[in-house]
Protein backbone atom coordinates (compact mmCIF):
# COMPACT_ATOMS: atom_id res chain seq x y z
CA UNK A 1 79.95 93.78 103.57
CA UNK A 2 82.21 93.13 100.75
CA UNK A 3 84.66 95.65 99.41
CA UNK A 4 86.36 96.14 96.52
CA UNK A 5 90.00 95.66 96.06
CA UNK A 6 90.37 97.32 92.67
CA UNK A 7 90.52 101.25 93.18
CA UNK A 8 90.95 102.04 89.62
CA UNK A 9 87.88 104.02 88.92
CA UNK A 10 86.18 104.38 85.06
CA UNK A 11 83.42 107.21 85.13
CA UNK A 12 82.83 106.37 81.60
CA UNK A 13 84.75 105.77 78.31
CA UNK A 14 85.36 109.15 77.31
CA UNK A 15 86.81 110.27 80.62
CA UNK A 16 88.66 107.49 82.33
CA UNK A 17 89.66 108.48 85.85
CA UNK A 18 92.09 106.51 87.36
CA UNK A 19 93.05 106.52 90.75
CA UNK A 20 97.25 105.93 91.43
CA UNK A 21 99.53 103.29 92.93
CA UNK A 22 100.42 106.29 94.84
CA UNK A 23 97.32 107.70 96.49
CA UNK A 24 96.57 106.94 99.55
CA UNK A 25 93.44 104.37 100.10
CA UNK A 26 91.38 106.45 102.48
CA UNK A 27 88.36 104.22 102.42
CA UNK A 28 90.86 101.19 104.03
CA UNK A 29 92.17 103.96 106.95
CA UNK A 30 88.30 104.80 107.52
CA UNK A 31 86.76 101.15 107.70
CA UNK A 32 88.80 101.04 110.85
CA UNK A 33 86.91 104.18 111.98
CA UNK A 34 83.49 102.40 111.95
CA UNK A 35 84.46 100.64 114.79
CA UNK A 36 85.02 103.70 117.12
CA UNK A 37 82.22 105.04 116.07
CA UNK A 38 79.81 106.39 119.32
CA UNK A 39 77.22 108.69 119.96
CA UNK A 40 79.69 110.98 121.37
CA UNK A 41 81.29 111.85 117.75
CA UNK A 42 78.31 112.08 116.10
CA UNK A 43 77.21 114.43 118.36
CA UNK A 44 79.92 116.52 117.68
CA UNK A 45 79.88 115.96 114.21
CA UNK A 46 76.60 117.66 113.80
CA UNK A 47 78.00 120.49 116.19
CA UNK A 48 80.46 121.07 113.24
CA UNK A 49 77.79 121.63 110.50
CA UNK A 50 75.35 123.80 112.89
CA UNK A 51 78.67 126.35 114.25
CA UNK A 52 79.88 126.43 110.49
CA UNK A 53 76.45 126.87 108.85
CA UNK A 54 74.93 128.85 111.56
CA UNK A 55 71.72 126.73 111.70
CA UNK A 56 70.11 124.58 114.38
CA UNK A 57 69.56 121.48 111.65
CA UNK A 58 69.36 121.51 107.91
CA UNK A 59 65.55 120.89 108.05
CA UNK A 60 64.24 120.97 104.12
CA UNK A 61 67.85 121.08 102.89
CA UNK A 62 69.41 119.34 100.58
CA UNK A 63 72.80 118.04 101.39
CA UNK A 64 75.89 116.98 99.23
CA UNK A 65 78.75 115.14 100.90
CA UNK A 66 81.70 115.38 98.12
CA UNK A 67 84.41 112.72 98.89
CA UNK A 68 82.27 111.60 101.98
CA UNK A 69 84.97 109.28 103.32
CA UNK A 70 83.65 107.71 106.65
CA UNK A 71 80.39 109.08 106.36
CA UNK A 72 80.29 110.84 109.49
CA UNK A 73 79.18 113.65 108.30
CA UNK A 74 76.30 112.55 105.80
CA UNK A 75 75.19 110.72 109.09
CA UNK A 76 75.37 114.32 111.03
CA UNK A 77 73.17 115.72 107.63
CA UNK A 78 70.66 112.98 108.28
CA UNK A 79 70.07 113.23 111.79
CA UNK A 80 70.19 117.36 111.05
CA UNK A 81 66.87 116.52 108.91
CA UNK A 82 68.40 117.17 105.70
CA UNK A 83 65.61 116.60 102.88
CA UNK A 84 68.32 114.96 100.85
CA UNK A 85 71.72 113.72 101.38
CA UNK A 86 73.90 112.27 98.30
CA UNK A 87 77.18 111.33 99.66
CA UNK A 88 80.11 110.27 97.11
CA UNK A 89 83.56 109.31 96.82
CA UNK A 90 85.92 107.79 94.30
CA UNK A 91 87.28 105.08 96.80
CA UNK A 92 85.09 102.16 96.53
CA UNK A 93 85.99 101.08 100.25
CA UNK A 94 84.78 104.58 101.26
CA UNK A 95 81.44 104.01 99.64
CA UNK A 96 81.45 100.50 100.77
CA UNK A 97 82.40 101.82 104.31
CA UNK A 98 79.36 104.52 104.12
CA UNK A 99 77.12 102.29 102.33
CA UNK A 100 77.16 100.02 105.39
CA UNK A 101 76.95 103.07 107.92
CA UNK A 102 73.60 104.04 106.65
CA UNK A 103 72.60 100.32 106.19
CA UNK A 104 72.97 100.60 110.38
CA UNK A 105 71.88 103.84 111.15
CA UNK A 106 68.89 104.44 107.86
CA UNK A 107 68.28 101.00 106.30
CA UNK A 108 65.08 102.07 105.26
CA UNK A 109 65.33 105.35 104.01
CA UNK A 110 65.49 106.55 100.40
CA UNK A 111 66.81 110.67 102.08
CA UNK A 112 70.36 109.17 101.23
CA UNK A 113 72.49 107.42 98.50
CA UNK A 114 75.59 106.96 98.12
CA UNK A 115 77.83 106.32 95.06
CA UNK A 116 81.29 105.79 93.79
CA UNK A 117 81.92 109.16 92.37
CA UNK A 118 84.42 111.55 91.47
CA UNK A 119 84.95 115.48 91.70
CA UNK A 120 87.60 116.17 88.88
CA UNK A 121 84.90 114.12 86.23
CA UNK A 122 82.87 117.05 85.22
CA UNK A 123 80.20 114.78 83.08
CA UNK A 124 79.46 113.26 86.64
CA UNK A 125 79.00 116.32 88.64
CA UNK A 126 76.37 117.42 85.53
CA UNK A 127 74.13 114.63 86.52
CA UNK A 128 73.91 115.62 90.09
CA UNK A 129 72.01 118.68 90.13
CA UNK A 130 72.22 121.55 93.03
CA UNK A 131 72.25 121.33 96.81
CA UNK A 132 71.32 123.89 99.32
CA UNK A 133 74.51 122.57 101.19
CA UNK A 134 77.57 121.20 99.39
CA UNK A 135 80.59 120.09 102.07
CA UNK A 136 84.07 119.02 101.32
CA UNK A 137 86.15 118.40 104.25
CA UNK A 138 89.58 118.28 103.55
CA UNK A 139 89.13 116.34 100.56
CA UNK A 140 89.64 118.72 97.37
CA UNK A 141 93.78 119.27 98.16
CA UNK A 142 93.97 115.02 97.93
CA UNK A 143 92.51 115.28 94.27
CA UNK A 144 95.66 115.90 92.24
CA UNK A 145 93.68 118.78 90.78
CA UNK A 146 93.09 121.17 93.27
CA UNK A 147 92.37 124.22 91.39
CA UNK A 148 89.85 121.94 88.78
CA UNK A 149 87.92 120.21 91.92
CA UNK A 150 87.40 123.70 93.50
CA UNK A 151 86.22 125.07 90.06
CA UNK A 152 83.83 121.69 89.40
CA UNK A 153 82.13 122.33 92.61
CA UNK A 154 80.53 125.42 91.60
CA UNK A 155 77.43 124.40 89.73
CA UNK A 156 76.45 122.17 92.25
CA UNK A 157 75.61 124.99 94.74
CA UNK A 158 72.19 126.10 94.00
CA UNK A 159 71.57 129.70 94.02
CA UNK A 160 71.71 131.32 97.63
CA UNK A 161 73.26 127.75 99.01
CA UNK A 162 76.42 127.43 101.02
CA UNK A 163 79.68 125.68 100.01
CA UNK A 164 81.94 124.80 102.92
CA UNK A 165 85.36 123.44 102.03
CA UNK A 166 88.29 122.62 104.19
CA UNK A 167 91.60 122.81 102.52
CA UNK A 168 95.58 122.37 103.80
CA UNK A 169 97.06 125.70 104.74
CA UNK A 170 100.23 126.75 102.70
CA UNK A 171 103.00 126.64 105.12
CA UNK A 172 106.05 126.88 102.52
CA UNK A 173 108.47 124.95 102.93
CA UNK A 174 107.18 123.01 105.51
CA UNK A 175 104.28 122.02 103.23
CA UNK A 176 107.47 120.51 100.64
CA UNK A 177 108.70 118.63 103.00
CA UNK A 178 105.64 117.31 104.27
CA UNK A 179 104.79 116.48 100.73
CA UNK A 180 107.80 114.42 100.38
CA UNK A 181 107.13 112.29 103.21
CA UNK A 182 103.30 111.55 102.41
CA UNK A 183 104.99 110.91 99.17
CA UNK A 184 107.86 108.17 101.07
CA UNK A 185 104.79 106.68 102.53
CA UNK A 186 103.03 105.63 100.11
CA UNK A 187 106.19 104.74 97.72
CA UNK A 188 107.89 102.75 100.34
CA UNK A 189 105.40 100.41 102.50
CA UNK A 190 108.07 98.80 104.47
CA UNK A 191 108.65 102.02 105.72
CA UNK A 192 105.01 103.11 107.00
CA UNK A 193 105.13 101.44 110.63
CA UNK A 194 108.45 103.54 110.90
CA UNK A 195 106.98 106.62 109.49
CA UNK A 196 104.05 106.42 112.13
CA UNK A 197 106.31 105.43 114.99
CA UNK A 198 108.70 108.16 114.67
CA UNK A 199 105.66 110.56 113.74
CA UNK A 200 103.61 109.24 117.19
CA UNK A 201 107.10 109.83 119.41
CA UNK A 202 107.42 113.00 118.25
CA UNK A 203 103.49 114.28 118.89
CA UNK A 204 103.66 112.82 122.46
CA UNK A 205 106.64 114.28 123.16
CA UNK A 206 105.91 117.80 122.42
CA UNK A 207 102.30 118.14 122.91
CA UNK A 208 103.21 116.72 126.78
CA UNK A 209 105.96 119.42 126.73
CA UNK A 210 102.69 122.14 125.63
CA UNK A 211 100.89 120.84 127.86
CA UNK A 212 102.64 120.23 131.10
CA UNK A 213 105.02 124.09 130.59
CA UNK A 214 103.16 126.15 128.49
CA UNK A 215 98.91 125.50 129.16
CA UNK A 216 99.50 123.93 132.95
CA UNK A 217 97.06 121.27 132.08
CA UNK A 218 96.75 117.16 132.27
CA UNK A 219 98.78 115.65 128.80
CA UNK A 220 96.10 113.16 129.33
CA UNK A 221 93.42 115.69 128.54
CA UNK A 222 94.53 115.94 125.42
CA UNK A 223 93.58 112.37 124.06
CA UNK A 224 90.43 112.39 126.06
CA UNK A 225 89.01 115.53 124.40
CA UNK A 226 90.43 113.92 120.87
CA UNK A 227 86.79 113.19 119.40
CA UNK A 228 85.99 116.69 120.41
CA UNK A 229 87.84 118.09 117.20
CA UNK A 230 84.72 116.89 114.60
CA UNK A 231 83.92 113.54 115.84
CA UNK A 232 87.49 112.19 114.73
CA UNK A 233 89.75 109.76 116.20
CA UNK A 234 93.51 110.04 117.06
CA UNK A 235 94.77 106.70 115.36
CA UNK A 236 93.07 107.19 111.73
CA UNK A 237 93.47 110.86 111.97
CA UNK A 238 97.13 110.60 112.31
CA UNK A 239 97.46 108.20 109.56
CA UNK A 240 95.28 110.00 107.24
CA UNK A 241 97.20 113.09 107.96
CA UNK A 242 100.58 110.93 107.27
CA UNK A 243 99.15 109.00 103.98
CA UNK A 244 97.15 111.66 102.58
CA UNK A 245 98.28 112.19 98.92
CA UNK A 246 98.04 113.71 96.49
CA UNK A 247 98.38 116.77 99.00
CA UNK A 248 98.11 120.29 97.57
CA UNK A 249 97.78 123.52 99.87
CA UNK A 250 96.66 126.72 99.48
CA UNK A 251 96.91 130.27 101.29
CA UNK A 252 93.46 131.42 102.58
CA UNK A 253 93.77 134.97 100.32
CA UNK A 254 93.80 132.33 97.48
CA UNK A 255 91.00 130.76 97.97
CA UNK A 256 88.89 133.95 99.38
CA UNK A 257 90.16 135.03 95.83
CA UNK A 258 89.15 132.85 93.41
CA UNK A 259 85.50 132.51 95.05
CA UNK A 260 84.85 136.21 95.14
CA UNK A 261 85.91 136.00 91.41
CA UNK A 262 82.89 133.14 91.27
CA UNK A 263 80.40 135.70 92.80
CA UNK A 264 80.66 133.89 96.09
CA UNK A 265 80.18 136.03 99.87
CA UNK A 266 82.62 134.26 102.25
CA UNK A 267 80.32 133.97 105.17
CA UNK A 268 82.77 132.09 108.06
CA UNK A 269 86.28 131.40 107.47
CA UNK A 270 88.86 129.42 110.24
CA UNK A 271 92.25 129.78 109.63
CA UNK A 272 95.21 127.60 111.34
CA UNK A 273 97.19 130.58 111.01
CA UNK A 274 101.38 128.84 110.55
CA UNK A 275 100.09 125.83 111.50
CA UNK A 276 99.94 122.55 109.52
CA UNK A 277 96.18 122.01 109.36
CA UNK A 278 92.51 122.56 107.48
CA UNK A 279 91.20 126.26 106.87
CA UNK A 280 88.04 126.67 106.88
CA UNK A 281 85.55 128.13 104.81
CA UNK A 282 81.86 129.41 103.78
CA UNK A 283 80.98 130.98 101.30
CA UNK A 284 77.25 131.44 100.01
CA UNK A 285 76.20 131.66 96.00
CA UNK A 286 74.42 134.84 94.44
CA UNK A 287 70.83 134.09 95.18
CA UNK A 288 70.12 135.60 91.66
């Protein structure tokens, strides 16, 4: 399949969006991803949405998939026996990359489109109607907007529905300075096999040091049990995690916050505690 190379993105001509030299091409990391791609991950992708949701499948649901990157997760939906899965994301090699995921996996089914899409256009979102599920893994904090994309979301959770979002924790001034180097990586491209290198170096070295002192186990474990953590993989993960910007963060009080406020009951929340990483969250709408 083809894919695009021009990532600037017009919704329509009242509300260009336009995506910036700066951010980071997701859809480019996650083509790689396809490739990787086993039963073994999916399987644990769909082990994510049943612990978080507290279901055994999404039978009758309807399923929205907001900045669906990859697509492993609209797959998980599908095989789940989601009534409806709409997956978007405003990188055109992300659609592309989805697009030919359910081509594989779906080719005949009309349960799931995809679209280029994105969150912060709110005459977009008004078109989409409400899900029973809305999900948004680690995707809102790369928006620019954070606050707006968590606020746009709303509407689209029908009434009694669950949103789950993943967002970075706020680690202070850690969170700065890893700001400034997502920033260096995607200013400075000469500098990105450097930036990995030095990044990769220092992981080994002190998750072996973890490993082999502190938790008495195999270092070796570690990578094995990789696609454990929501079907992922360690390659694209780390360079996701390295690239990913815009990148905006967010205590968990914050969000719990500003979702109560929205008449939303957190029902499952996952917190990283000082770590650098996603918290979790559940909340379900007002059924009235």
């Amino acid at each position: 399949m083809d894919v695009t190379k021009d990532c600037t993105i017009v919704m329509n001509p009242e509300n260009e969006v336009t995506v910036s030299s700066l951010r980071f091409e997701f859809g480019r990391n996650w083509q790689r991803f396809l490739q990787c791609l086993d039963e073994e991950r999916i399987a644990e992708a769909e082990k994510s949405l049943r612990t978080m949701h507290k279901v055994h499948n999404l039978s009758g649901k309807s399923f929205l998939d907001i900045g669906c990157g990859r697509g492993l997760f609209s797959l998980a939906a599908m095989r789940l026996g989601a009534a409806k899965v709409h997956s978007f994301d405003y990188d055109p090699r992300s659609v592309a990359c989805i697009e030919l995921l359910r081509q594989r996996r779906y080719p005949a089914t009309n349960r799931w489109t995809i679209e280029v899409g994105n969150v912060l256009d709110a005459n977009y979102l008004s078109g989409l109607g409400e899900y029973g599920v809305v999900y948004s893994w680690g995707v809102l904090h790369h928006t620019g907007d954070m606050w707006r994309a968590l606020g746009n979301v709303i509407p689209l959770v029908a009434k009694g529905g669950k949103l789950f979002i993943a967002l970075y924790n706020d680690q202070g001034f850690r969170s700065t300075l890893w700001k400034k180097v997502k920033l260096v990586y995607n200013q400075r491209l000469t500098l990105r096999p450097l930036i990995v290198a030095t990044y990769m170096v220092c992981y080994v070295t002190l998750a072996a040091v973890k490993d082999l002192f502190f938790r008495r186990k195999n270092p070796l474990q570690r990578y094995r049990e990789y696609s454990k953590r929501r079907g992922i993989a360690i390659i694209p993960d780390i360079i996701d995690w390295l690239g990913g910007y815009p990148f905006e963060v967010a205590k968990p009080e914050a969000i719990l916050d500003f979702y109560r406020n929205q008449g939303f009951q957190l029902i499952d929340l996952k917190t990283v505690s000082e770590r650098p990483g996603n918290n979790e969250f559940v909340f379900q709408a007002c059924a009235e």
